[in-house]
C-alpha atoms as a PDB file:
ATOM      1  CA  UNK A   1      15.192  -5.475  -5.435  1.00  0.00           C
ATOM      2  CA  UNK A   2      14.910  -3.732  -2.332  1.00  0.00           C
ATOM      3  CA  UNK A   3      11.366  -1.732  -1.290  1.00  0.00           C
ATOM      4  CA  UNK A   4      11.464   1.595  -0.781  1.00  0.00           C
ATOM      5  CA  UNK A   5       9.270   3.297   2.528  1.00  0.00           C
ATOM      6  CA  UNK A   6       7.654   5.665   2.686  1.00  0.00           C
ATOM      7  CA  UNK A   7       6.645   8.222   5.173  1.00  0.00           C
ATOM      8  CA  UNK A   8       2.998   8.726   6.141  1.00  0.00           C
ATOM      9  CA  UNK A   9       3.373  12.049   4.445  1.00  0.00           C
ATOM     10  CA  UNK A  10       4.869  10.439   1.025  1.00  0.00           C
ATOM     11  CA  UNK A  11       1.545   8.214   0.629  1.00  0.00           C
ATOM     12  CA  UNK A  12      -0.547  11.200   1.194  1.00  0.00           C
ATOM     13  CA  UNK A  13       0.885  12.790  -0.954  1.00  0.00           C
ATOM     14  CA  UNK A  14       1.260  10.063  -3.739  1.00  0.00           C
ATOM     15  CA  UNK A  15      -2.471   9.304  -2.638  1.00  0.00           C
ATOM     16  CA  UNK A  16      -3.460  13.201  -3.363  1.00  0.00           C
ATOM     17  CA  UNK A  17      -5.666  12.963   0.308  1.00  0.00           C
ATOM     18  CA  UNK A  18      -4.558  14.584   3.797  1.00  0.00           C
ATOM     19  CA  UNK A  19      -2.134  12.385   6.312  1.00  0.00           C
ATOM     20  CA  UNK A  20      -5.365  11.866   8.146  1.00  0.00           C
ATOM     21  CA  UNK A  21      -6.425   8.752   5.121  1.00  0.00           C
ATOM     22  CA  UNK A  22      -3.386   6.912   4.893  1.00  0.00           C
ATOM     23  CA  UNK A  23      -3.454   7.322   9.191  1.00  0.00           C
ATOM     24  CA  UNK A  24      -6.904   6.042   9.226  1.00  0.00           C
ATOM     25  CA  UNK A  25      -5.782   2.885   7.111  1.00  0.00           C
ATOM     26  CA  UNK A  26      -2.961   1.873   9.048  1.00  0.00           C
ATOM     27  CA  UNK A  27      -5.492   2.013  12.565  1.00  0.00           C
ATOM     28  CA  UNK A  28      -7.620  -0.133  10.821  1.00  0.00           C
ATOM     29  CA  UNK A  29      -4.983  -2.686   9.912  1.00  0.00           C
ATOM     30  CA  UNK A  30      -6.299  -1.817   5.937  1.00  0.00           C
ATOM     31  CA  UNK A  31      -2.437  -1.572   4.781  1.00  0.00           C
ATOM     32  CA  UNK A  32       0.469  -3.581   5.744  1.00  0.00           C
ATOM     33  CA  UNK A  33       3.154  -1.270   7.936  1.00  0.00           C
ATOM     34  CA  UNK A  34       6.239  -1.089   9.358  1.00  0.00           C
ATOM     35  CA  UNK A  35       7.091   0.354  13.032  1.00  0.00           C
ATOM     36  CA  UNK A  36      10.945   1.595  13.103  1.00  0.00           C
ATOM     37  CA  UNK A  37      10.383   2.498  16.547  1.00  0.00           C
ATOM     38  CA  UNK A  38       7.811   5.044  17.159  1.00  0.00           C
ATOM     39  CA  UNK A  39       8.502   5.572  13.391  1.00  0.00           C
ATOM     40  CA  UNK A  40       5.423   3.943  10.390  1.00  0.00           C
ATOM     41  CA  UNK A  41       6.690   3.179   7.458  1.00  0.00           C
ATOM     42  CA  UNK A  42       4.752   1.760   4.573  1.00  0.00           C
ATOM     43  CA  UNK A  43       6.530  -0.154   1.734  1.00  0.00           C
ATOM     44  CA  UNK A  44       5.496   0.982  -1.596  1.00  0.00           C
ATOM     45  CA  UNK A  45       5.049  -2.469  -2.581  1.00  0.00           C
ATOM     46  CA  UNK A  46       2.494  -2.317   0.128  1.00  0.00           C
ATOM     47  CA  UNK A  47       0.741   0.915  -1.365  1.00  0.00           C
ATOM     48  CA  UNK A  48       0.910  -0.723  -4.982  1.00  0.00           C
ATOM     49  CA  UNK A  49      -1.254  -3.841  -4.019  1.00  0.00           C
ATOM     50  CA  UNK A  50      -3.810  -1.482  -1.666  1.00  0.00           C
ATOM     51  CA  UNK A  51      -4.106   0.939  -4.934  1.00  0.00           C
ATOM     52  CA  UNK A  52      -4.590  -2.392  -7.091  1.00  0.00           C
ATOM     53  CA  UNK A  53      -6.602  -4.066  -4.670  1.00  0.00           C
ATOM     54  CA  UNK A  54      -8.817  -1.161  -4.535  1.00  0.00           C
ATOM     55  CA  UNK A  55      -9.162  -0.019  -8.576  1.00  0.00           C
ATOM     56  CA  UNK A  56     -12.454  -0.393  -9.838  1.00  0.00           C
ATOM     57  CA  UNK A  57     -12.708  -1.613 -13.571  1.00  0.00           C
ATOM     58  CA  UNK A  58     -15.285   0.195 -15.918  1.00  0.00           C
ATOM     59  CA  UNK A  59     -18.249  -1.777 -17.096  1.00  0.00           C
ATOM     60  CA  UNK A  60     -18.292  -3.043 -20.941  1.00  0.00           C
ATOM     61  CA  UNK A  61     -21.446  -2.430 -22.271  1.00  0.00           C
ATOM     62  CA  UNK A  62     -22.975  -5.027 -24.925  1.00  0.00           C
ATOM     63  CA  UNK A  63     -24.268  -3.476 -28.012  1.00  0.00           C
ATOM     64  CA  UNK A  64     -27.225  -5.142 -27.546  1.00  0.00           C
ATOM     65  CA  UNK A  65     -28.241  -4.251 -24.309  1.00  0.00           C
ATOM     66  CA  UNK A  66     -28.446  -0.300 -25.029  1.00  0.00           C
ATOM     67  CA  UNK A  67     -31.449   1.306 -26.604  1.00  0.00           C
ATOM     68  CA  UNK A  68     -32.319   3.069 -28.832  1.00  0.00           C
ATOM     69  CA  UNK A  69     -34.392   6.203 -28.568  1.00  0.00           C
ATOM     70  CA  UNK A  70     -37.167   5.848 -30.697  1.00  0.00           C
END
């Protein structure tokens, strides 16, 4: 199956931030990239496994641990 990528724009967008995030990331060598040239590209493989990387998982609270008011 071959990976789609996508434009700096495209993960913004997908993201919901400015261009100015995913640019930031790909300084910092936080997300794997591409360089076509002068071109960055970042597969959406790539953006799957930052996004899953990065999702924090709620807290399960035990019955026993909350209070009640008294």
């Amino acid at each position: 199956m071959a990976d789609r990528y996508l434009t700096v724009a495209q993960v913004a967008e997908l993201l919901g931030t400015t261009e100015r995030f995913p640019r930031r990331l790909i300084a910092e060598r936080r997300i794997v990239f591409v360089k076509v040239g002068r071109h960055v590209r970042i597969p959406e493989s790539a953006l799957n496994a930052f996004i899953e990387a990065h999702t924090v998982q709620p807290i399960g609270y035990r019955r026993s641990s909350l209070r009640r008011a008294a």
